[in-house]
Structures are given as C-alpha cells and as structure tokens.
Protein backbone atom coordinates (compact mmCIF):
# COMPACT_ATOMS: atom_id res chain seq x y z
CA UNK A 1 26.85 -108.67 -175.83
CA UNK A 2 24.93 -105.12 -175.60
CA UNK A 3 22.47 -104.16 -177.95
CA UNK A 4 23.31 -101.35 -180.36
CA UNK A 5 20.70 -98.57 -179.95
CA UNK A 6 18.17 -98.25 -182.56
CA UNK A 7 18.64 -94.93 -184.77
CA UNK A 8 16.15 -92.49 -183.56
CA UNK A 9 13.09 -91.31 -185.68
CA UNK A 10 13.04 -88.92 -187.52
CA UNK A 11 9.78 -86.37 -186.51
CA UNK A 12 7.82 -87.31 -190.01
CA UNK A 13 8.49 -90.60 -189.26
CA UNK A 14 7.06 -90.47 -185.66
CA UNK A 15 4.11 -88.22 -186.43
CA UNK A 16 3.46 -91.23 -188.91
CA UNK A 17 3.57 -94.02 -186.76
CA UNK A 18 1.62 -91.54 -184.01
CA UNK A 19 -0.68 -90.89 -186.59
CA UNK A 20 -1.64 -94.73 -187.03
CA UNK A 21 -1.53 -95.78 -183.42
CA UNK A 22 -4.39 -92.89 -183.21
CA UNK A 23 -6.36 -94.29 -185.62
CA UNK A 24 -6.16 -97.53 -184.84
CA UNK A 25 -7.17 -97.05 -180.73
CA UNK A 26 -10.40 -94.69 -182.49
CA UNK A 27 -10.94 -98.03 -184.35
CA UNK A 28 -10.56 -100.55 -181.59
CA UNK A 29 -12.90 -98.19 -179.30
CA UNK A 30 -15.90 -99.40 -181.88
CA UNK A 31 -15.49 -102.72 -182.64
CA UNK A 32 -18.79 -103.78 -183.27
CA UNK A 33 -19.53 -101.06 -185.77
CA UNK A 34 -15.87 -102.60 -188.23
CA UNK A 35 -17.24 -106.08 -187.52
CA UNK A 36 -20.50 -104.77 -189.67
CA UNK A 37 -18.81 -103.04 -192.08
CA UNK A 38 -19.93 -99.88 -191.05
CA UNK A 39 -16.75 -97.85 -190.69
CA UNK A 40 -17.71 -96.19 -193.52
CA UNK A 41 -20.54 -94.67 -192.30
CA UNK A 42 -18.53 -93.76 -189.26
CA UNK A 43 -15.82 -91.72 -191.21
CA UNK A 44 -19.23 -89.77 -193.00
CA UNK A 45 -21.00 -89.10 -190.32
CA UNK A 46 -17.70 -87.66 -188.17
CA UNK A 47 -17.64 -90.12 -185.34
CA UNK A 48 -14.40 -91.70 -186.66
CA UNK A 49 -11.95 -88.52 -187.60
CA UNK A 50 -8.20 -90.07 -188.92
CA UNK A 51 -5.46 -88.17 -188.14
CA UNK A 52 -3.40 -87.05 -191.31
CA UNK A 53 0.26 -88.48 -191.03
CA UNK A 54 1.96 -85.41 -190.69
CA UNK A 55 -0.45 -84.46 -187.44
CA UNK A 56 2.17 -84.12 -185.65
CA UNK A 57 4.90 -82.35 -187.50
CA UNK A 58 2.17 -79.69 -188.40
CA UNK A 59 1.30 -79.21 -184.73
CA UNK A 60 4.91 -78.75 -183.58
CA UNK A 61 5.50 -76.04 -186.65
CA UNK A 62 2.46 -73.95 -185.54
CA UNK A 63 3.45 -74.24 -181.93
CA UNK A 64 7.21 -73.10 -182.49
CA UNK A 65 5.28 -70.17 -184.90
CA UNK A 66 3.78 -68.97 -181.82
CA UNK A 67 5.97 -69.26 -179.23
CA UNK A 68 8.65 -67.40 -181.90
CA UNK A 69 5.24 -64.21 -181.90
CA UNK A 70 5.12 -64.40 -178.22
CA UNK A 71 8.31 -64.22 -177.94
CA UNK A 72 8.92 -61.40 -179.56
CA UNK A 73 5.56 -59.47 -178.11
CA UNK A 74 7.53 -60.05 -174.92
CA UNK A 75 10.59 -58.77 -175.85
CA UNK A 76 9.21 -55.78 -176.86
CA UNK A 77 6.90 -55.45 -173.84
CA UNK A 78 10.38 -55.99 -171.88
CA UNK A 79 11.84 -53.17 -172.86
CA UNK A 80 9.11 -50.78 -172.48
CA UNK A 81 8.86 -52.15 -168.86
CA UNK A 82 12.61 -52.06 -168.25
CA UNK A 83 11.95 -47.93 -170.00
CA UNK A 84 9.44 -47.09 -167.78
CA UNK A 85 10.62 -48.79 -164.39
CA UNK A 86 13.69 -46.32 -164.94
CA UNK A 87 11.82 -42.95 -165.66
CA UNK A 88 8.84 -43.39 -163.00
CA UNK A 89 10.59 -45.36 -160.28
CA UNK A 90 14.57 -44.57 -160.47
CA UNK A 91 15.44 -45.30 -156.80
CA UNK A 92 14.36 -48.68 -157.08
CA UNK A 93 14.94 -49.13 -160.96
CA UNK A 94 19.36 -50.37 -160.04
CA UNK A 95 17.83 -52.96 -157.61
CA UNK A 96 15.32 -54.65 -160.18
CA UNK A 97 18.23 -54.69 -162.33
CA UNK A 98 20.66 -56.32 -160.25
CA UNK A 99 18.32 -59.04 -158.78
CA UNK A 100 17.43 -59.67 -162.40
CA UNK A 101 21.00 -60.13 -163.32
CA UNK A 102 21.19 -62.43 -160.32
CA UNK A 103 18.47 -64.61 -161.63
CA UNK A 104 19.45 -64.79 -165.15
CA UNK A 105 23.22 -66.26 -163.31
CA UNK A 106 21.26 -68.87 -161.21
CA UNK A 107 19.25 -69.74 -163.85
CA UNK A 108 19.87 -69.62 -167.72
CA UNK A 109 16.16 -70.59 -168.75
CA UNK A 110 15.25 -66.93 -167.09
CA UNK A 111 17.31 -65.55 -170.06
CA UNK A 112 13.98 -65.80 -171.83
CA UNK A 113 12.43 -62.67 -173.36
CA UNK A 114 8.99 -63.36 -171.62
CA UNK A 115 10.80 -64.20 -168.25
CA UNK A 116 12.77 -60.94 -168.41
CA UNK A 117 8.79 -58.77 -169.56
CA UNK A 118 7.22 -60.99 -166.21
CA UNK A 119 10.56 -59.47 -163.75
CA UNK A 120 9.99 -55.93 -165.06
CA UNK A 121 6.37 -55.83 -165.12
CA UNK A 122 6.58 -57.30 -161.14
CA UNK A 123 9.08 -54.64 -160.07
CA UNK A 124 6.78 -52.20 -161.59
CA UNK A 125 3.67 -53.37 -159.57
CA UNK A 126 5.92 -53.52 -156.23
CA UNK A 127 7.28 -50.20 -156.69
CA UNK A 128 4.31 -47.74 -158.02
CA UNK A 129 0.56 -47.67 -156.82
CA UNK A 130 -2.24 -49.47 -158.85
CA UNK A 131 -3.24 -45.86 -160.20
CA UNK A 132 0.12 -45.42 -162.09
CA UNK A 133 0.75 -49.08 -162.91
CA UNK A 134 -2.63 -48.80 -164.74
CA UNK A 135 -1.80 -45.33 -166.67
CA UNK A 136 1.51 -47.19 -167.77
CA UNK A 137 -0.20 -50.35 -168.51
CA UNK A 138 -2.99 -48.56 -170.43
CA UNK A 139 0.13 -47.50 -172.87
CA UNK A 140 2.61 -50.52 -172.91
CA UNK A 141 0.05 -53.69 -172.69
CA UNK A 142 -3.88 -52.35 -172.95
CA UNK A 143 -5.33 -56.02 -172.36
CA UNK A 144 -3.94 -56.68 -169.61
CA UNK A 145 -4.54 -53.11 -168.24
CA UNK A 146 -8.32 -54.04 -168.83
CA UNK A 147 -7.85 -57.56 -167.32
CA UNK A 148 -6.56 -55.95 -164.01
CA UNK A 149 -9.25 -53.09 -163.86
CA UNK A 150 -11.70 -56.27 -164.12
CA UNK A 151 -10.14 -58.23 -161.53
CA UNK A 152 -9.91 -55.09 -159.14
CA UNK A 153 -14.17 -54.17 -159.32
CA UNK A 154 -14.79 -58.05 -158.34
CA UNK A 155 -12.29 -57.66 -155.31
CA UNK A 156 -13.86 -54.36 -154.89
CA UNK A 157 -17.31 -55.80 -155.05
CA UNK A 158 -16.79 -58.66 -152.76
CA UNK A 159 -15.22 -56.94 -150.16
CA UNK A 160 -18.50 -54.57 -150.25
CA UNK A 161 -20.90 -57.23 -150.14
CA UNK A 162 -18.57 -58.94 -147.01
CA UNK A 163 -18.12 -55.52 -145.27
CA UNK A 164 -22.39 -55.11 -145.16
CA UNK A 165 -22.53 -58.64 -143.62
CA UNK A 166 -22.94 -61.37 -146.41
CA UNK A 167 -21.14 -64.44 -145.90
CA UNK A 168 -21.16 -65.38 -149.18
CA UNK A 169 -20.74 -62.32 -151.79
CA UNK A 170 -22.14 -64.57 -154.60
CA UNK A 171 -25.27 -65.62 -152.92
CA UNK A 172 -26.70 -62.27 -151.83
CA UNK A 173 -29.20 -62.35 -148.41
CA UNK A 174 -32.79 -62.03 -148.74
C-alpha cells in the first residue's frame, strides 16, 4: 500500500525547525561546557549565538527585496544600453537585436531584465573602442566605468613591467 505524501511545510514552519536544528548542532559542538552548566555564560559572552525562528523567512524576504532593486537597476541600465547601442553603433545595433531575440526563444530564463542589461552592454563593448565604451559608461553605469578604467592601468602596468624584462610584474628585479 503506498504511503500518502506528507503535506509540505509551510516556510515559518521550516525556518522554525531550521532554526532549532542550528541551535542544537552549536550546542552539541560544546558539550563539555552544557555538561557544567555553563551555557549560560556561553550565550553572554557570544560564543553560542541562537538563531531566531523566523531566521529564515527574514533572510528569504531581504533577499527577494534585493533581487526585486537589482532588478529594476538592470532594467533601467537595459534600456539605456539598448538607447545607446542604436545611436553610436546603428550598423550593428539590428544584429544585437536579433541574436538577442534568438536567445530569449532558446532560453526563457534570458527574459530576465539583468540578462537582457549583460547582452546590450556586451554588444556595446564588441562594437565601439574602449575610449567610447568608457564616455558612455561614464553616463549610463559610473561604477563600473571606474571598475574598468582600474582593471585597464593593472593590464597596462603589467604588460610594462613584462615588456622591460620582468618575469614576474609583482615581484619587481633588483
């Protein structure tokens, strides 16, 4: 005769029982110390930290918060890529567009606003020099601008330090 499947929990109910599997291990790591009565102590001083029973519930709330804020960064960012793929490059601006409608009809999960930002913000870096991509950058998404001047003086640097003969660019030669 086949079981009948258990009725799942509902999220309270497993950040609960999470919650009190996770203090119990942090107890059972120190057994010595309960033995003596010194849990206590433990709790005080910070070496034992219980997790609150709705840990879990909390966590997921602030994590779907931020991936709703991203989300919508990226959507925004999308578009101003998309904008300025088809006013600074517009012979290669209907290509972008039809490989990204190709994607999105493989693959539904690329129907994502920050998928759609990463396939504009690619075509852009294929299709202008790292001069323009930065001026455009420095207006859409200044961070990241930054980031890539940063990442651009290291290579810069270390292809310096291997053009005058050092093997290793981060251990310079006496």
């Amino acid at each position: 005769m086949p079981r009948t499947p258990r009725t799942p929990r509902t999220p309270e109910q497993a950040s609960e029982r999470n919650a009190q599997r996770w203090n119990d291990r942090q107890r059972a790591r120190l057994p010595l110390f309960m033995d003596a009565g010194l849990e206590g102590d433990l709790i005080r001083t910070g070496v034992l930290r219980d997790r609150q029973p709705h840990h879990q519930v909390r966590l997921n709330e602030d994590l779907r918060e931020r991936l709703a804020a991203l989300e919508v960064a990226a959507a925004v960012r999308g578009e101003q890529f998309r904008r300025a793929m088809k006013s600074h490059c517009p012979e290669t601006y209907p290509a972008a567009l039809r490989q990204l409608r190709r994607l999105r009809a493989l693959a539904p999960s690329l129907r994502r606003a920050i998928h759609t930002s990463d396939h504009w913000l690619t075509a852009l870096r294929r299709a202008l020099p790292e001069g323009a991509l930065l001026n455009i950058l420095d207006e859409i998404w200044p961070e990241h601008a930054q980031t890539l001047r940063q990442l651009s003086d290291i290579d810069a640097r270390i292809q310096r330090k291997t053009a005058l003969g050092q093997v290793n660019p981060w251990h310079p030669v006496d």
